[in-house]
PDB file of N, CA and C in Angstrom:
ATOM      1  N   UNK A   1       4.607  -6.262  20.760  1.00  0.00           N
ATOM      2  CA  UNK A   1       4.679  -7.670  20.438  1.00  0.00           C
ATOM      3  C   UNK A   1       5.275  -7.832  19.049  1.00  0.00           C
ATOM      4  N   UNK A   2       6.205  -8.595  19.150  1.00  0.00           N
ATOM      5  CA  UNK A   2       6.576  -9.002  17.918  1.00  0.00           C
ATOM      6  C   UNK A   2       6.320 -10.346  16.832  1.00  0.00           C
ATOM      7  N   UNK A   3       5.684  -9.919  15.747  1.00  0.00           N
ATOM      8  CA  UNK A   3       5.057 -11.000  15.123  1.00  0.00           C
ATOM      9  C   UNK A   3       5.398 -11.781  13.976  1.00  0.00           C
ATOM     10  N   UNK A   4       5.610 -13.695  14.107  1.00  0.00           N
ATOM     11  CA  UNK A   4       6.618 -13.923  13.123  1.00  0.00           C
ATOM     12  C   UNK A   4       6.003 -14.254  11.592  1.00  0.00           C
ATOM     13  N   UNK A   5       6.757 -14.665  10.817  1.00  0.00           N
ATOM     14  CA  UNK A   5       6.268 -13.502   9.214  1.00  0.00           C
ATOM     15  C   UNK A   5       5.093 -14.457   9.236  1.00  0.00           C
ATOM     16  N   UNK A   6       4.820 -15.350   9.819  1.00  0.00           N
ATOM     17  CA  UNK A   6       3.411 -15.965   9.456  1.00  0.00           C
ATOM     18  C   UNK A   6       2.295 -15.474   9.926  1.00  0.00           C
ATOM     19  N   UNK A   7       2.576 -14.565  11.188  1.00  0.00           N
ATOM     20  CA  UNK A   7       1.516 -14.145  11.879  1.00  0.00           C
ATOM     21  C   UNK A   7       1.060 -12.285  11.406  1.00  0.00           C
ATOM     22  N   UNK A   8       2.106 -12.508  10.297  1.00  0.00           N
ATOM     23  CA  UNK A   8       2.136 -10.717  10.040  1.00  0.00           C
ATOM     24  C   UNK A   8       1.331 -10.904   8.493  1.00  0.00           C
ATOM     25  N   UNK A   9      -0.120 -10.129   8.703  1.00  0.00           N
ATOM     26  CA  UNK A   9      -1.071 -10.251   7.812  1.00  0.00           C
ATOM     27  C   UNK A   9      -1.355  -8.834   7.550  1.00  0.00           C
ATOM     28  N   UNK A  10      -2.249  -8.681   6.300  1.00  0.00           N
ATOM     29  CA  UNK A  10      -3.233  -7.554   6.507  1.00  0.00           C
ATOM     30  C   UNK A  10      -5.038  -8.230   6.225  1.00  0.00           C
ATOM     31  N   UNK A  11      -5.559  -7.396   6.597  1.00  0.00           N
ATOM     32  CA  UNK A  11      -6.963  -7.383   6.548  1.00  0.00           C
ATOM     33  C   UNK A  11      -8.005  -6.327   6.052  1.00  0.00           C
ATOM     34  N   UNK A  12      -8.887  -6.609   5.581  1.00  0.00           N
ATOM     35  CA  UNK A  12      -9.983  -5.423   5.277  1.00  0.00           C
ATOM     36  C   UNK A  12     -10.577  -6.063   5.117  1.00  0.00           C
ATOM     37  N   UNK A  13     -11.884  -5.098   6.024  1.00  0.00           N
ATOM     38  CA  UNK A  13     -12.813  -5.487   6.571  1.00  0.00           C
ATOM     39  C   UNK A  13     -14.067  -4.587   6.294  1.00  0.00           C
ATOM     40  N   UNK A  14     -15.494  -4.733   5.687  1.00  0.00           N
ATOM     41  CA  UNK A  14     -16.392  -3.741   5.652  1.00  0.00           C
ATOM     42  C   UNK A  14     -17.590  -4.184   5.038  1.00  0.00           C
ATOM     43  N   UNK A  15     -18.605  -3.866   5.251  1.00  0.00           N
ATOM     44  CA  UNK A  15     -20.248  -4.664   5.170  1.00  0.00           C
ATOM     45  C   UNK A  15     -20.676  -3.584   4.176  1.00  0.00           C
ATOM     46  N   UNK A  16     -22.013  -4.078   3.868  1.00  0.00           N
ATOM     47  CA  UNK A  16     -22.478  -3.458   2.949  1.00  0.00           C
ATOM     48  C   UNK A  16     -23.666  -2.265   3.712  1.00  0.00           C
ATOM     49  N   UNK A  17     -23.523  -1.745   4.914  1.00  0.00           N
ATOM     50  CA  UNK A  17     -24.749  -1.111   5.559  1.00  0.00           C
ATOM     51  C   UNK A  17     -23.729   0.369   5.890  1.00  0.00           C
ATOM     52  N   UNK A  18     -21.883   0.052   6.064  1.00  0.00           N
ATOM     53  CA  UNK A  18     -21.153   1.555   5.876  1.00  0.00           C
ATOM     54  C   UNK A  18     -20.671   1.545   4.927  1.00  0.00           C
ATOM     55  N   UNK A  19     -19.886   2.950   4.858  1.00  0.00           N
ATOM     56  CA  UNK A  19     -19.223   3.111   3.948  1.00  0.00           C
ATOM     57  C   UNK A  19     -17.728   3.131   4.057  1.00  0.00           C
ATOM     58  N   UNK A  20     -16.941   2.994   5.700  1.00  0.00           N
ATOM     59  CA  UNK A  20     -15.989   2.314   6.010  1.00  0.00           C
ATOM     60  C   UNK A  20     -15.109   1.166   5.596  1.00  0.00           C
ATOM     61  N   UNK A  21     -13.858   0.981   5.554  1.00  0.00           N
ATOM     62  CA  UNK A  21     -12.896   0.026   5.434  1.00  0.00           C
ATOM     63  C   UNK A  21     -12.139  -0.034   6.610  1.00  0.00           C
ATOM     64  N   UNK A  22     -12.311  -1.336   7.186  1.00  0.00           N
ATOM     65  CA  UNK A  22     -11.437  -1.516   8.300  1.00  0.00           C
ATOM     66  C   UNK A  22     -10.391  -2.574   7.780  1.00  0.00           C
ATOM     67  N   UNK A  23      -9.150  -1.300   8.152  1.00  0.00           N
ATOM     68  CA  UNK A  23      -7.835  -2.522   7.900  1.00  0.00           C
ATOM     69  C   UNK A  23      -6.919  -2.700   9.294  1.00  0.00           C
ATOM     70  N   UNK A  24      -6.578  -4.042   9.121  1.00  0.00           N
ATOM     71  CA  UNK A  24      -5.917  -4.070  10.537  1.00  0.00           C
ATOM     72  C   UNK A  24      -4.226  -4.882   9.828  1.00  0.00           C
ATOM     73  N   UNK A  25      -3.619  -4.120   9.998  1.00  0.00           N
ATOM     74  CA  UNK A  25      -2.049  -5.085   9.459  1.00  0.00           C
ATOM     75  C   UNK A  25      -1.213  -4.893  10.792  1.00  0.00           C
ATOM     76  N   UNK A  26      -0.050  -5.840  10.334  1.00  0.00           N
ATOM     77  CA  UNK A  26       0.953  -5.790  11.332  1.00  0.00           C
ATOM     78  C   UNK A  26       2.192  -6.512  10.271  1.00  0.00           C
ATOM     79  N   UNK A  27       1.749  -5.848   9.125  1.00  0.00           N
ATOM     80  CA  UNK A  27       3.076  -6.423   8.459  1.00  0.00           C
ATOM     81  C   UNK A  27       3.444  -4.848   7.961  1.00  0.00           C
ATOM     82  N   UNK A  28       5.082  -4.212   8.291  1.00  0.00           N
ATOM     83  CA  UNK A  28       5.787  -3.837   8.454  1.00  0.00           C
ATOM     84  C   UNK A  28       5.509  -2.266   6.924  1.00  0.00           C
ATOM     85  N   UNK A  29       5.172  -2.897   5.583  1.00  0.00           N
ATOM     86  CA  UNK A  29       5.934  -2.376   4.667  1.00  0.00           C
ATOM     87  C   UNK A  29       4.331  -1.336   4.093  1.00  0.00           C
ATOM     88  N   UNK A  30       3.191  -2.292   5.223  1.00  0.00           N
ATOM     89  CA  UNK A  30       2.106  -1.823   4.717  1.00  0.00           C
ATOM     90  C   UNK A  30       1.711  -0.650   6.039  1.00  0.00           C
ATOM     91  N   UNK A  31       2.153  -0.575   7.382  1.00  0.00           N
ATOM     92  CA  UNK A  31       2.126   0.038   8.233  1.00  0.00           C
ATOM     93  C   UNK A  31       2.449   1.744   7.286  1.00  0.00           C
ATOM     94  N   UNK A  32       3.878   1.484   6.761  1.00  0.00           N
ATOM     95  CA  UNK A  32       4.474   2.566   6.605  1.00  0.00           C
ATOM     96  C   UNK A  32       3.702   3.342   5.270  1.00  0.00           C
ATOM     97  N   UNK A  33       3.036   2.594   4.603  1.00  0.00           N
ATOM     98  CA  UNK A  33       2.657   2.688   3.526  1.00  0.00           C
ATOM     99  C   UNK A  33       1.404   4.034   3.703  1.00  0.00           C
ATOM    100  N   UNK A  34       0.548   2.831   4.636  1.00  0.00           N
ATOM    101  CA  UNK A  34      -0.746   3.666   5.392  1.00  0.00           C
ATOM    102  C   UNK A  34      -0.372   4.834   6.069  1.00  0.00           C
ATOM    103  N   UNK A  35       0.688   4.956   7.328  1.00  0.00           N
ATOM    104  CA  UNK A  35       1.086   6.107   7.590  1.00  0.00           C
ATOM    105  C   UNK A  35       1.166   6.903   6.938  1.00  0.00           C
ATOM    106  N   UNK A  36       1.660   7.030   6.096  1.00  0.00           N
ATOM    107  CA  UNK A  36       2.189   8.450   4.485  1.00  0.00           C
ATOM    108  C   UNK A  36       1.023   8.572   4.356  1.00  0.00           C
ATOM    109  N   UNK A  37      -0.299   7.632   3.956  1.00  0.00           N
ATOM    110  CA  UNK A  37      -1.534   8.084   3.382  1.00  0.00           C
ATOM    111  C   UNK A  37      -2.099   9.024   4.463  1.00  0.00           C
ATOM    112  N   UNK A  38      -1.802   8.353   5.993  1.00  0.00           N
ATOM    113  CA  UNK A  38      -2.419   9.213   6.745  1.00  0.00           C
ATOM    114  C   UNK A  38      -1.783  10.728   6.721  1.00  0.00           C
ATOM    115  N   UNK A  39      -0.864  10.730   7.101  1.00  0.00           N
ATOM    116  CA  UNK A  39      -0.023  12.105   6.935  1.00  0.00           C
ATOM    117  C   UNK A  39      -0.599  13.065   5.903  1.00  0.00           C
ATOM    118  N   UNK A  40      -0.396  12.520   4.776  1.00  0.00           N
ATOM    119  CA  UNK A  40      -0.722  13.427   3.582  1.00  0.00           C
ATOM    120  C   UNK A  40      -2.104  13.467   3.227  1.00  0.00           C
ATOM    121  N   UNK A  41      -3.126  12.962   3.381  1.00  0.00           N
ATOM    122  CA  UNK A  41      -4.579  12.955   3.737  1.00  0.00           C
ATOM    123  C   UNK A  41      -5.424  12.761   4.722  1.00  0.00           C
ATOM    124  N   UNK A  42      -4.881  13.484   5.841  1.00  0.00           N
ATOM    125  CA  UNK A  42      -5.699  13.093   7.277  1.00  0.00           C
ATOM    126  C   UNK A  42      -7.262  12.957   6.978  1.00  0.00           C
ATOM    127  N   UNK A  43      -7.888  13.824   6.238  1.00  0.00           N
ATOM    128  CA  UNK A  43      -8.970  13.863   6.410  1.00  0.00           C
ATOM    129  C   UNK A  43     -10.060  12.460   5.503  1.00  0.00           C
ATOM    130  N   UNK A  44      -9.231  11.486   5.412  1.00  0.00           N
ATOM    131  CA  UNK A  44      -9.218  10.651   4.617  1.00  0.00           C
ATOM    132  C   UNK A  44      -8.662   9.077   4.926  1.00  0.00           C
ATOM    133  N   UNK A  45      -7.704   9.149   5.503  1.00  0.00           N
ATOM    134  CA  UNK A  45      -6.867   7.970   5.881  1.00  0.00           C
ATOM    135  C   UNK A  45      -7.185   8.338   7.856  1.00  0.00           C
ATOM    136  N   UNK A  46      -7.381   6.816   8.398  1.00  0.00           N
ATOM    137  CA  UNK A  46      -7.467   7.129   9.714  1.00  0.00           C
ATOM    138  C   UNK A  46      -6.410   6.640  10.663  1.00  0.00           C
ATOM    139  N   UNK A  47      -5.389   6.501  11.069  1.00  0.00           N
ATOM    140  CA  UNK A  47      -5.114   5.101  11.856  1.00  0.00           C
ATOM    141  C   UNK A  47      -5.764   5.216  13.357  1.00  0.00           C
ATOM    142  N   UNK A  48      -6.568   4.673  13.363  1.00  0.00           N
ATOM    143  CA  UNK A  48      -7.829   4.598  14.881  1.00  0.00           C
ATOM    144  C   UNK A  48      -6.764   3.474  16.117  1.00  0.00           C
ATOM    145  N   UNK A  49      -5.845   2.846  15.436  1.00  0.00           N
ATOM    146  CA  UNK A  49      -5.076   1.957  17.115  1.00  0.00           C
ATOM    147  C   UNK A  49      -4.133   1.308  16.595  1.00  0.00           C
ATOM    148  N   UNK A  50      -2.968   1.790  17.225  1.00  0.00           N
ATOM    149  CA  UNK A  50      -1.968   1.118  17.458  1.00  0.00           C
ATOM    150  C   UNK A  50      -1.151   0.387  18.468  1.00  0.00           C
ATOM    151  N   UNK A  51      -0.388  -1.000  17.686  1.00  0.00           N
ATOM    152  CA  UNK A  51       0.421  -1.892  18.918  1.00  0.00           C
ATOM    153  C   UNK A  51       1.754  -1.552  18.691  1.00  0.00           C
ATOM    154  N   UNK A  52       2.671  -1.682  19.823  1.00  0.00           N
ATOM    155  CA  UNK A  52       4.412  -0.938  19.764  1.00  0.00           C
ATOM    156  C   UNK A  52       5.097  -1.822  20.431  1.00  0.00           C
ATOM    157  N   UNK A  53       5.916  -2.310  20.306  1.00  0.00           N
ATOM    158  CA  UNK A  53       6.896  -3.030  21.174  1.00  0.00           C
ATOM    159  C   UNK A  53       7.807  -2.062  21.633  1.00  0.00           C
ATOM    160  N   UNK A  54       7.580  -0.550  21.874  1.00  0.00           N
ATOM    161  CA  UNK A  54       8.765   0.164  22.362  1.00  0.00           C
ATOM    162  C   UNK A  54       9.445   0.948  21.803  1.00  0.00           C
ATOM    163  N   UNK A  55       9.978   0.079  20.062  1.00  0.00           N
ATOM    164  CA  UNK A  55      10.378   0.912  19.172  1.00  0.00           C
ATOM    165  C   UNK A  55      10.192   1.053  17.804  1.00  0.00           C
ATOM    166  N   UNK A  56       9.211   0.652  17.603  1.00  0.00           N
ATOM    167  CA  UNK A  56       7.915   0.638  16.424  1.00  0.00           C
ATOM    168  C   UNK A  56       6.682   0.525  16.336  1.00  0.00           C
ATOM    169  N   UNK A  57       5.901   0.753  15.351  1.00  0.00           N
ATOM    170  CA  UNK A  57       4.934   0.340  15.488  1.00  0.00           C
ATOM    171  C   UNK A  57       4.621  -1.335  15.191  1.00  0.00           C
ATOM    172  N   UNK A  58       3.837  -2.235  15.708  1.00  0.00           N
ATOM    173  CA  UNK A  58       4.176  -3.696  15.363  1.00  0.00           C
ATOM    174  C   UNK A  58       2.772  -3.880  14.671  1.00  0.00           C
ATOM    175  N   UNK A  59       1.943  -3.274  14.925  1.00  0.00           N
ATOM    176  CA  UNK A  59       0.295  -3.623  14.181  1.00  0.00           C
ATOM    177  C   UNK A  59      -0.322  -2.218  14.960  1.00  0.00           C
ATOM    178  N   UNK A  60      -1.275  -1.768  13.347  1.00  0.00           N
ATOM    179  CA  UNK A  60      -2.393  -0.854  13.404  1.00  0.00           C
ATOM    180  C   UNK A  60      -3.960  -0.987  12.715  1.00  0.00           C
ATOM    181  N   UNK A  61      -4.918  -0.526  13.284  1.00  0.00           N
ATOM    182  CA  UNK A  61      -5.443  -0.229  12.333  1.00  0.00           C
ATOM    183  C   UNK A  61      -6.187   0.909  11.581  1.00  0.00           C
ATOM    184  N   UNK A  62      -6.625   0.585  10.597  1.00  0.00           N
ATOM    185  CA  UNK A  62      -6.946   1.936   9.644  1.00  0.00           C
ATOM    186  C   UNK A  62      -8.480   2.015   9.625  1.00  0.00           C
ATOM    187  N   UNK A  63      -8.857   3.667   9.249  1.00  0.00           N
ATOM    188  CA  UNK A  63     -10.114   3.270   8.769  1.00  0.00           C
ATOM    189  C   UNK A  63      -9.802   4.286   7.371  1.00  0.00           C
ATOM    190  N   UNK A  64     -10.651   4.116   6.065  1.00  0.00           N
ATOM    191  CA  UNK A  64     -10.788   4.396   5.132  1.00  0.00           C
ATOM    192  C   UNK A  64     -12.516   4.486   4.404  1.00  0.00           C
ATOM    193  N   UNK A  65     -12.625   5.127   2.985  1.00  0.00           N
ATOM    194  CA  UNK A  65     -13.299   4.972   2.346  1.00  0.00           C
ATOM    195  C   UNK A  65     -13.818   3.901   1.622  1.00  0.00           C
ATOM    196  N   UNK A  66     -14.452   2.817   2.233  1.00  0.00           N
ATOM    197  CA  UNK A  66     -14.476   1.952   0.653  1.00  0.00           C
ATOM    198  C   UNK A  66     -14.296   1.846  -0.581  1.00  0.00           C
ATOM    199  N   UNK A  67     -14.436   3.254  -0.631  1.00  0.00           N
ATOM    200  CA  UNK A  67     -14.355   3.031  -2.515  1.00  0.00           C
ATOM    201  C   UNK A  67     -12.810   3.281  -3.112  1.00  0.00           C
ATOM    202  N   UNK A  68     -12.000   3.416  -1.646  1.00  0.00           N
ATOM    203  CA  UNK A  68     -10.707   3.428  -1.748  1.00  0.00           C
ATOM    204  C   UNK A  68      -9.843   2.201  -1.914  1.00  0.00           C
ATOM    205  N   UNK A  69     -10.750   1.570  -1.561  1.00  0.00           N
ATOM    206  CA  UNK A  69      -9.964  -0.299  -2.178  1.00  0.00           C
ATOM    207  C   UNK A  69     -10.413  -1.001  -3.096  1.00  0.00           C
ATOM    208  N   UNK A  70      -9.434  -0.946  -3.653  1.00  0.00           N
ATOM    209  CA  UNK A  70      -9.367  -1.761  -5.953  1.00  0.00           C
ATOM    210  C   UNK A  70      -9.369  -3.006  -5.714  1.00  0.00           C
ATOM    211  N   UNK A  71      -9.717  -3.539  -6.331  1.00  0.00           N
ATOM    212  CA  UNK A  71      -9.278  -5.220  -6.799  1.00  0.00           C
ATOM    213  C   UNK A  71      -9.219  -4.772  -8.654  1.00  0.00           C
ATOM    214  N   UNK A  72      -7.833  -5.018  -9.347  1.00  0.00           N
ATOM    215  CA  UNK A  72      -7.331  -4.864 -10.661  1.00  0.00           C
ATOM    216  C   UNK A  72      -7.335  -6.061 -11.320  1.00  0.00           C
ATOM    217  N   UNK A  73      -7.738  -5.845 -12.603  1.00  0.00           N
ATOM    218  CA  UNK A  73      -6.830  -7.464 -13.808  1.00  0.00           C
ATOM    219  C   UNK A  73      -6.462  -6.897 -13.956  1.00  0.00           C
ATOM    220  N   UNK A  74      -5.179  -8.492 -13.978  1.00  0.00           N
ATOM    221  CA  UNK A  74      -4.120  -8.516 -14.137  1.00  0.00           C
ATOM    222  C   UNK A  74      -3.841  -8.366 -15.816  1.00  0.00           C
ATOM    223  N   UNK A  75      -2.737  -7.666 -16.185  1.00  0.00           N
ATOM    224  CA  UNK A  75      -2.502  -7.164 -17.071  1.00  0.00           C
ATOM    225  C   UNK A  75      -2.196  -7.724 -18.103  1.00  0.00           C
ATOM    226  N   UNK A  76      -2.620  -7.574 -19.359  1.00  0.00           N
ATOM    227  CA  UNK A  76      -2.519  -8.455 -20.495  1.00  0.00           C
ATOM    228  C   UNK A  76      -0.882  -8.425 -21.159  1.00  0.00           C
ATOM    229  N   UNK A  77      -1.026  -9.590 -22.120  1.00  0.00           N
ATOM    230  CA  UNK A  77       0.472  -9.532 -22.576  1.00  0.00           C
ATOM    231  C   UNK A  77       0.946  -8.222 -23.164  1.00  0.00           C
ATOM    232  N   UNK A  78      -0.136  -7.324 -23.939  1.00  0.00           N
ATOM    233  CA  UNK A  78       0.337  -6.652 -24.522  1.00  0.00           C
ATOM    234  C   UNK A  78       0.560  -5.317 -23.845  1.00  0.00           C
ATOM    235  N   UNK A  79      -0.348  -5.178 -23.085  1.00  0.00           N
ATOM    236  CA  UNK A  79       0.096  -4.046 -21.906  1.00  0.00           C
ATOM    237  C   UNK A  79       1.601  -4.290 -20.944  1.00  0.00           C
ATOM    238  N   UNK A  80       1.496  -5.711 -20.897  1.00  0.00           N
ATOM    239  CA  UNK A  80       3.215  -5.862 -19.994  1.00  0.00           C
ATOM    240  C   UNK A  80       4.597  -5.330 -21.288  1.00  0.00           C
ATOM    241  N   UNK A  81       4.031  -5.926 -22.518  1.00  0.00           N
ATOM    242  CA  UNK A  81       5.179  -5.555 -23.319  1.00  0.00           C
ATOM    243  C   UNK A  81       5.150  -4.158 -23.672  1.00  0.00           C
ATOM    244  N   UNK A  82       3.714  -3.355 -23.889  1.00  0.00           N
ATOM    245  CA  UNK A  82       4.125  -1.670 -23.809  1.00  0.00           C
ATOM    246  C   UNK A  82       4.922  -1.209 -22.736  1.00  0.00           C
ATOM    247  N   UNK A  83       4.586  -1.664 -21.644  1.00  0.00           N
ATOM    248  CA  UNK A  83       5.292  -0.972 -20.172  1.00  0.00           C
ATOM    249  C   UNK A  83       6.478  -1.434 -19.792  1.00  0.00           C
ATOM    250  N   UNK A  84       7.207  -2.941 -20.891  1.00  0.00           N
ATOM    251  CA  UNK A  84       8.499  -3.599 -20.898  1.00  0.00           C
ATOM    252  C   UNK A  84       9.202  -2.048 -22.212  1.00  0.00           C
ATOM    253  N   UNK A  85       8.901  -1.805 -23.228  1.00  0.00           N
ATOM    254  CA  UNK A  85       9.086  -1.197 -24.654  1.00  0.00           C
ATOM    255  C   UNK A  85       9.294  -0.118 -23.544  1.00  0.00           C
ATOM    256  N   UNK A  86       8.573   0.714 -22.789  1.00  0.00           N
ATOM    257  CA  UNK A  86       8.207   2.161 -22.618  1.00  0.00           C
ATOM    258  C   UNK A  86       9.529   1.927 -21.444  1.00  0.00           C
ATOM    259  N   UNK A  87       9.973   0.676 -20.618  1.00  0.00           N
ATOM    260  CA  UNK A  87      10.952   1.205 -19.479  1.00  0.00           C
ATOM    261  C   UNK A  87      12.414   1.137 -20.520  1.00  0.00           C
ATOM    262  N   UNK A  88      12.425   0.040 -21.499  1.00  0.00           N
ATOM    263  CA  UNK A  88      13.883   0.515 -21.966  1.00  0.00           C
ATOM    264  C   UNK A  88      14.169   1.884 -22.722  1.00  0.00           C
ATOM    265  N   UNK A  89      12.809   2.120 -23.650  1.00  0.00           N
ATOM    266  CA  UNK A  89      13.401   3.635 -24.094  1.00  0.00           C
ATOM    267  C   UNK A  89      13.708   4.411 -23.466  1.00  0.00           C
ATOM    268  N   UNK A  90      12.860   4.668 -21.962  1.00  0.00           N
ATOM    269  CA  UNK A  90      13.012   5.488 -20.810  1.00  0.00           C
ATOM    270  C   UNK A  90      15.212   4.921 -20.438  1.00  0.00           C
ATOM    271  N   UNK A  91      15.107   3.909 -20.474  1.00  0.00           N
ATOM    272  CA  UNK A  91      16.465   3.557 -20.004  1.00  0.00           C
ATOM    273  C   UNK A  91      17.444   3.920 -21.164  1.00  0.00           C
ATOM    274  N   UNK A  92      17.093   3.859 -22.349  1.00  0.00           N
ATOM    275  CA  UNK A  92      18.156   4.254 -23.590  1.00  0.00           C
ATOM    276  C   UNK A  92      18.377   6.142 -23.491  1.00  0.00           C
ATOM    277  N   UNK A  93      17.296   6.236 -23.206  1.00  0.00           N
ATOM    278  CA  UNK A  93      17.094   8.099 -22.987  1.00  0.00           C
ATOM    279  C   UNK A  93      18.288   8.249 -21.924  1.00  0.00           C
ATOM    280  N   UNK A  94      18.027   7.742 -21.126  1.00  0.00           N
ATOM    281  CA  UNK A  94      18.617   8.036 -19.775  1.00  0.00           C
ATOM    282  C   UNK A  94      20.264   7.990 -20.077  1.00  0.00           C
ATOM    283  N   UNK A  95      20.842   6.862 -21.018  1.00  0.00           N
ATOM    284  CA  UNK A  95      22.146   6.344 -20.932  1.00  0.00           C
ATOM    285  C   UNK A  95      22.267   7.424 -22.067  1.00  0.00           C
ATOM    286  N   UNK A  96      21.690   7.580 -23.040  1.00  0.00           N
ATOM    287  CA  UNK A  96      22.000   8.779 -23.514  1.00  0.00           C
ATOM    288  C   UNK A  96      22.022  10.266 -23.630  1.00  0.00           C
ATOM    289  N   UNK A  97      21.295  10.426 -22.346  1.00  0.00           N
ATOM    290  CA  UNK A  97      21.523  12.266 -21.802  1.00  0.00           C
ATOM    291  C   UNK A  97      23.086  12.112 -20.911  1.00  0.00           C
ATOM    292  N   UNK A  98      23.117  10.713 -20.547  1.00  0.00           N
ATOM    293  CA  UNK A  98      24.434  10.510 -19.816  1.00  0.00           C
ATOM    294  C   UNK A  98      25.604  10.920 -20.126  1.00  0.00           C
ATOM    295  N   UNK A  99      26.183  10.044 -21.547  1.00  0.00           N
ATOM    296  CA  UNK A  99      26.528  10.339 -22.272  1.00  0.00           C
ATOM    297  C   UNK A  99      26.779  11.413 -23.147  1.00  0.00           C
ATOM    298  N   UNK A 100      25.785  11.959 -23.343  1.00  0.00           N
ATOM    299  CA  UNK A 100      25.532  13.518 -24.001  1.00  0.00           C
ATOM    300  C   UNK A 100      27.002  14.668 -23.497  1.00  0.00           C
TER     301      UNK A 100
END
């Protein structure tokens, strides 16, 4: 089934009695995302069911660790301008090994 961008969500899902995360997506960028996790940490990342239209996957879902899903603050001014400072030197380095 193919689903249009309004109907293409993710979810997580999990109570306080496991220690499970149930995610169920069918948006495209997070499928592929989870796959790699599964691949490279089977014993860790689950995908328990998938939907296909034939020649993809169109929606799965996952199971995980809880303590594997963050909620972050958002980053202060001065941390955006270290990590603005830290990508151009990285970029001045770069134009100048080029150069070199």
């Amino acid at each position: 089934m193919n689903y249009i961008a309004a109907e293409r969500e993710t979810s997580i899902v999990w109570d306080d009695e496991t220690k499970i995360a149930h995610i169920y997506t069918s948006q495209y960028p997070t499928i592929n995302k989870l796959d790699k996790l599964c691949a490279a940490y089977p014993d860790t990342y689950k995908r328990v069911w998938t939907e296909s239209d034939g020649e993809r996957v169109t929606a799965a879902k996952y199971e995980v660790y809880k303590g594997f899903i963050r909620f972050a603050k958002p980053r202060s001014e001065a941390q955006k301008e270290s990590a603005r400072r830290a990508a151009e030197m990285m970029l001045a380095a770069k134009v100048n090994n080029f150069h070199s």
